[in-house]
Protein backbone atom coordinates (compact mmCIF):
# COMPACT_ATOMS: atom_id res chain seq x y z
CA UNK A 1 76.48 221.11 -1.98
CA UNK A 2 78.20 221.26 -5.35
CA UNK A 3 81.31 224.54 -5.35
CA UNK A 4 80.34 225.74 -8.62
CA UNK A 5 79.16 229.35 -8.54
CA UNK A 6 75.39 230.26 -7.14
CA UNK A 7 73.33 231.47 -9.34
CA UNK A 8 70.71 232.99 -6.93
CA UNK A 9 71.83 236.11 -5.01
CA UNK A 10 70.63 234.81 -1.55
CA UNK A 11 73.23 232.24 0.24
CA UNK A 12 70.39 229.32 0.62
CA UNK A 13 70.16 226.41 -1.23
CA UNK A 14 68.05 225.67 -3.85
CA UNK A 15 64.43 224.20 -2.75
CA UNK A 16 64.09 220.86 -4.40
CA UNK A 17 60.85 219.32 -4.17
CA UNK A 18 61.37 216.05 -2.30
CA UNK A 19 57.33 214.23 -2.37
CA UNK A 20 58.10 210.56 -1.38
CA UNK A 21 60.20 212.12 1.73
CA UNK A 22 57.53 214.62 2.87
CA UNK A 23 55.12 211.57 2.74
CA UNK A 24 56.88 209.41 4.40
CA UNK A 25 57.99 211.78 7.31
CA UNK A 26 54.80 213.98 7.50
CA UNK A 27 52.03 211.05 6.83
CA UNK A 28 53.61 207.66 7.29
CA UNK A 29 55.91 207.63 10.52
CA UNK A 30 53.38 209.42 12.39
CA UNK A 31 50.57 207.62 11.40
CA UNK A 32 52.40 204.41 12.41
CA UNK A 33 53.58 205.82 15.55
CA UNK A 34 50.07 206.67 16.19
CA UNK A 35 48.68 203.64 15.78
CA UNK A 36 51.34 200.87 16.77
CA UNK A 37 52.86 202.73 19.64
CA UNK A 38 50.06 204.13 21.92
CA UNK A 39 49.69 201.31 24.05
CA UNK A 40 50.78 202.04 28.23
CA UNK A 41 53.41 199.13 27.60
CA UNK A 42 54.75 201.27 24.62
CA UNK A 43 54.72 205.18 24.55
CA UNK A 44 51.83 205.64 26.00
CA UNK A 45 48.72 207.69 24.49
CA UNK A 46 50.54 211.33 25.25
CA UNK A 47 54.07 209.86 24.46
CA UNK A 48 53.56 208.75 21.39
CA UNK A 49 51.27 212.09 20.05
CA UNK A 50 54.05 214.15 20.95
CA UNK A 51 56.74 211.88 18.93
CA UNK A 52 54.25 211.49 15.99
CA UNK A 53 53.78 215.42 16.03
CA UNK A 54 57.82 215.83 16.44
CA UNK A 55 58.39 214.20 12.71
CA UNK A 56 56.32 216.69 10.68
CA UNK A 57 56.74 219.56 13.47
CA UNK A 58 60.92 219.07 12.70
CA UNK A 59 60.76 218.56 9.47
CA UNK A 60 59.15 221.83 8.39
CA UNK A 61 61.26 224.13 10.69
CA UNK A 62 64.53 221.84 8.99
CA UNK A 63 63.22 223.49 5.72
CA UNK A 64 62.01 226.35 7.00
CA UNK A 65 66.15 226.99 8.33
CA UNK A 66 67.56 225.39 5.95
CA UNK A 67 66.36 226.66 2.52
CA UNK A 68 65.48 230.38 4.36
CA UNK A 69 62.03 230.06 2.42
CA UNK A 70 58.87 231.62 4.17
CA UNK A 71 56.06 229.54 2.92
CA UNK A 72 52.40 230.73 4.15
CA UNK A 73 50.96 226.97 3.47
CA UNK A 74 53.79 225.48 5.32
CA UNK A 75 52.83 227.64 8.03
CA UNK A 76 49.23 226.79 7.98
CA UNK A 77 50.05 223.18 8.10
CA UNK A 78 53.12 223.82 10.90
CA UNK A 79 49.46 225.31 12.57
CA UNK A 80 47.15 222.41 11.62
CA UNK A 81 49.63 219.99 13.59
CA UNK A 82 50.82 221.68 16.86
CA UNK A 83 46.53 222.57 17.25
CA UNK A 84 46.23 218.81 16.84
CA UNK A 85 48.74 218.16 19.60
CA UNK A 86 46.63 220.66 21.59
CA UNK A 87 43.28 219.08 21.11
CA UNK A 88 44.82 215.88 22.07
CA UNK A 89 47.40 217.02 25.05
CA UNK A 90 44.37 219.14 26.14
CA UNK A 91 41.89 215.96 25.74
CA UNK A 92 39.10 218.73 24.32
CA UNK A 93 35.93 217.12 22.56
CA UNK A 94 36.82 215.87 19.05
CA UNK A 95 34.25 218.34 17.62
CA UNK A 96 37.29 220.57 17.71
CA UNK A 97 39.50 217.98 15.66
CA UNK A 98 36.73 217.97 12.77
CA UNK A 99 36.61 221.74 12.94
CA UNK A 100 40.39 222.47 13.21
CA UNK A 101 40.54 220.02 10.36
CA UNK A 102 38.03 222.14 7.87
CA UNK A 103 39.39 225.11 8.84
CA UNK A 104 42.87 225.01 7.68
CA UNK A 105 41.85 224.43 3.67
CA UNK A 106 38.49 226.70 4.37
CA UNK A 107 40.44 229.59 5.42
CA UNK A 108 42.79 229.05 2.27
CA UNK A 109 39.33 228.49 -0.04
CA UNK A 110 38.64 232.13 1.41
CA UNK A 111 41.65 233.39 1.06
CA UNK A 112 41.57 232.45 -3.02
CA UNK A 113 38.40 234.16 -3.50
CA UNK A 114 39.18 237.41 -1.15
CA UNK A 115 42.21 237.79 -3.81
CA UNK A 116 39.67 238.07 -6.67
CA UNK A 117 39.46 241.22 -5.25
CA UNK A 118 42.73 242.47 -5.18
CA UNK A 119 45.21 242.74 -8.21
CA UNK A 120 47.18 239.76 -7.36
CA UNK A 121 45.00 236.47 -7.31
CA UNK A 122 46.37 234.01 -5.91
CA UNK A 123 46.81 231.54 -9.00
CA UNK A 124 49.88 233.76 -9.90
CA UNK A 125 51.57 232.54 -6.76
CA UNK A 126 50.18 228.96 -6.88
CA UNK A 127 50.16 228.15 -10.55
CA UNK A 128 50.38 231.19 -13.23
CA UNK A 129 53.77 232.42 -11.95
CA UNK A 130 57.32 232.93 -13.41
CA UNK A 131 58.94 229.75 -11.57
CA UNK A 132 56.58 227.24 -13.74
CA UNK A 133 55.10 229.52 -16.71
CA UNK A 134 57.10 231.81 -19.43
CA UNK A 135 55.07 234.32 -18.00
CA UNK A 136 56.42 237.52 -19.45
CA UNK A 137 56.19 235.87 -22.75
CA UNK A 138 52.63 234.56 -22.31
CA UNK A 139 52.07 238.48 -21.37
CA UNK A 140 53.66 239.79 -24.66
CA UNK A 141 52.06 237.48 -27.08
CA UNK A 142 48.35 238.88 -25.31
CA UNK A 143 49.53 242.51 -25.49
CA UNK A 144 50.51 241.57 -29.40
CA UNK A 145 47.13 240.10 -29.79
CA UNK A 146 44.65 242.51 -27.62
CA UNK A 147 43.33 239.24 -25.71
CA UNK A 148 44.87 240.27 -22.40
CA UNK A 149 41.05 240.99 -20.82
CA UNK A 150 40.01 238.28 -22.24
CA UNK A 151 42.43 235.90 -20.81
CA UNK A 152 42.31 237.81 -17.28
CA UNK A 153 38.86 237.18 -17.50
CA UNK A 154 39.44 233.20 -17.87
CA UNK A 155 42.12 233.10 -15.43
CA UNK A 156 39.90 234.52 -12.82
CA UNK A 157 37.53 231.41 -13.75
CA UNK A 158 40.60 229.36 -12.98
CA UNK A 159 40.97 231.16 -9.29
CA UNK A 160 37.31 229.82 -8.62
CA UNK A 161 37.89 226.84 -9.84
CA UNK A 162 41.06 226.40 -7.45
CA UNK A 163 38.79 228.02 -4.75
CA UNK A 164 36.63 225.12 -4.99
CA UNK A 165 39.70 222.42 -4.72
CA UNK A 166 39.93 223.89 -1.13
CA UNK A 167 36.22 223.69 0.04
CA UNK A 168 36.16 220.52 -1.07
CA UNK A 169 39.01 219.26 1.01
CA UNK A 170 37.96 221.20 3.79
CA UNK A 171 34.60 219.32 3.81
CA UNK A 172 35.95 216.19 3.50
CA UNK A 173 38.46 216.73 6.44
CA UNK A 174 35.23 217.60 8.52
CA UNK A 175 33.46 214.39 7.17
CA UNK A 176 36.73 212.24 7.84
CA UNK A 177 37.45 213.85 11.33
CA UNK A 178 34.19 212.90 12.12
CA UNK A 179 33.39 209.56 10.95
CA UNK A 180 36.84 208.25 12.00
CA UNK A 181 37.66 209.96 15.70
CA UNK A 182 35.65 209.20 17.85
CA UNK A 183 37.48 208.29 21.04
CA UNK A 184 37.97 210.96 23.15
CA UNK A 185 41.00 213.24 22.93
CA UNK A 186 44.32 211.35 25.00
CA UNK A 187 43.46 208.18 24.77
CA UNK A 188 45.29 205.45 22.91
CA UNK A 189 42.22 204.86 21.06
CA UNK A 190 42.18 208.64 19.84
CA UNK A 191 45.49 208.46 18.75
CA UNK A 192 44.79 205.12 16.24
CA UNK A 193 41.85 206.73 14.78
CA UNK A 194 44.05 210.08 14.63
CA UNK A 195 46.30 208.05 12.61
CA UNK A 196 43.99 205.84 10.72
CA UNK A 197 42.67 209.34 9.61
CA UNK A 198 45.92 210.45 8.37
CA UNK A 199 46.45 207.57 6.32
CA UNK A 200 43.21 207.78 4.90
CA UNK A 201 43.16 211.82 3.94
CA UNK A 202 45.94 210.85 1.31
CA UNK A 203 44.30 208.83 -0.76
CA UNK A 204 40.50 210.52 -0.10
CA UNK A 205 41.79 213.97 0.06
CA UNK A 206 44.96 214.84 -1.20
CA UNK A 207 45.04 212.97 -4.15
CA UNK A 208 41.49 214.18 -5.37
CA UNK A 209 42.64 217.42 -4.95
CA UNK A 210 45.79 216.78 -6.31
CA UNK A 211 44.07 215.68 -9.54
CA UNK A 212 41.78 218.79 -9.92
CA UNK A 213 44.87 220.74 -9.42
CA UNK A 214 46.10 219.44 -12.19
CA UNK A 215 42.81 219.83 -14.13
CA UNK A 216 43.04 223.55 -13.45
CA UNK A 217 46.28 223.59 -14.76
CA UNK A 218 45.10 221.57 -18.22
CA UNK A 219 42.33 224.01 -18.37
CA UNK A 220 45.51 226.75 -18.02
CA UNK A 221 47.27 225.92 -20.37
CA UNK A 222 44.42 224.67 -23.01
CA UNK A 223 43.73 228.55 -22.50
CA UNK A 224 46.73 229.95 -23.28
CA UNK A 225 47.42 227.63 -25.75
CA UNK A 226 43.72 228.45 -27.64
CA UNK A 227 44.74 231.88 -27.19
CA UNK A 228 48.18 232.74 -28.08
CA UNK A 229 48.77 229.62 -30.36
CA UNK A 230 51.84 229.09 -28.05
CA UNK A 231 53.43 225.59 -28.05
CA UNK A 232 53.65 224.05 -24.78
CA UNK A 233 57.56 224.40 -24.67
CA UNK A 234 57.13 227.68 -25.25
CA UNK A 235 54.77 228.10 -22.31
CA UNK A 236 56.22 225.98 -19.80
CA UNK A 237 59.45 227.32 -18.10
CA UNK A 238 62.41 225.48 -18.76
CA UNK A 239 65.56 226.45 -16.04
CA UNK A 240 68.40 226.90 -18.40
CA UNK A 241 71.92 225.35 -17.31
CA UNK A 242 74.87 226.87 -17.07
């Protein structure tokens, strides 16, 4: 930590995003763990679940203390792991792996949509928000221009389009849980497909999704762009140094 003056009001440090980290903590070492270390000469199959679990399991609540943040998808996915450990420590059927699986993006593919309904959709907090957008001077140029409705009406296209980034990893989580695990829950050979699995979902999964977050955001910005005639620097929020 640096001693020049904070310029936040809260005591916490600044959240920087850290990507290769969170991969390599939350995907990689577990995944290895998983699959190298499972053996009855090694950790054995509940051993090394629990120490695979322990990397991504202690590396959220780290964060979570550290940077005083509450994050509702970092919660979900704090969820997502400790019901894996369950399913396996428990040794239930698998079904329940494939359905715990879909049901962590479903429920946030719900949640999108239900916040149609409500006057804060979610893509202000995941996309059209003040941290990444010049926001109130997107909203002033509209007001200048009498295309707010208009644009409100495109955003909320954008909402179901990010919706649908959600189902669709949700259904391929169910088609990966269940094409990949099928030993049965505490064995050694559940715990290699478990990590096969979680090497695989990057590529499959997040980086699909990753991609048609980023065409939402193109479509964004195209918008407000086509719309306000802002340039892209003046869109895109720029944290000013003091």
């Amino acid at each position: 930590m640096n001693n020049s003056p904070a310029i936040t009001t809260n005591n916490s440090p600044a959240h920087k995003p850290r990507p290769l980290i969170d991969l390599l903590v939350s995907i990689i070492i577990p995944s290895v763990i998983l699959m190298k270390f499972s053996g009855e000469g090694d950790l054995g199959a509940s051993g090394a679940l629990i120490t695979a679990l322990a990397f991504p399991i202690s590396w959220g609540l780290f964060e979570l203390v550290k940077y005083r943040k509450f994050n509702f998808i970092a919660l979900l996915g704090l969820i997502s792991v400790l019901l894996t450990g369950g399913i396996g420590l428990l040794q239930l059927d698998t079904q329940w792996l494939a359905i715990k699986e879909a049901a962590i993006p479903g429920i946030l593919g719900i949640a999108v949509l239900i916040s149609t309904r409500t006057p804060y959709p979610l893509i202000k907090t995941l996309l059209y928000n003040p941290k990444i957008l010049n926001v109130d001077k997107i909203s002033h140029k509209l007001e200048q221009l009498g295309q707010t409705e208009m644009f409100e009406s495109r955003l909320m296209k954008a909402t179901y389009l990010l919706g649908g980034t959600f189902f669709f990893s949700s259904l391929m989580n169910y088609v990966l849980a269940v094409w990949i695990v099928t030993s049965p829950a505490g064995s050694a050979e559940f715990n290699e497909q478990l990590g096969q699995m979680t090497l695989l979902s990057y590529p499959m999964i997040a980086i699909p999704s990753m991609l048609m977050m980023m065409a939402i955001f193109y479509y964004l910005w195209r918008t407000i762009n086509g719309i306000t005639g802002l340039a892209l620097e003046d869109i895109i929020r720029v944290e000013e140094k003091t």
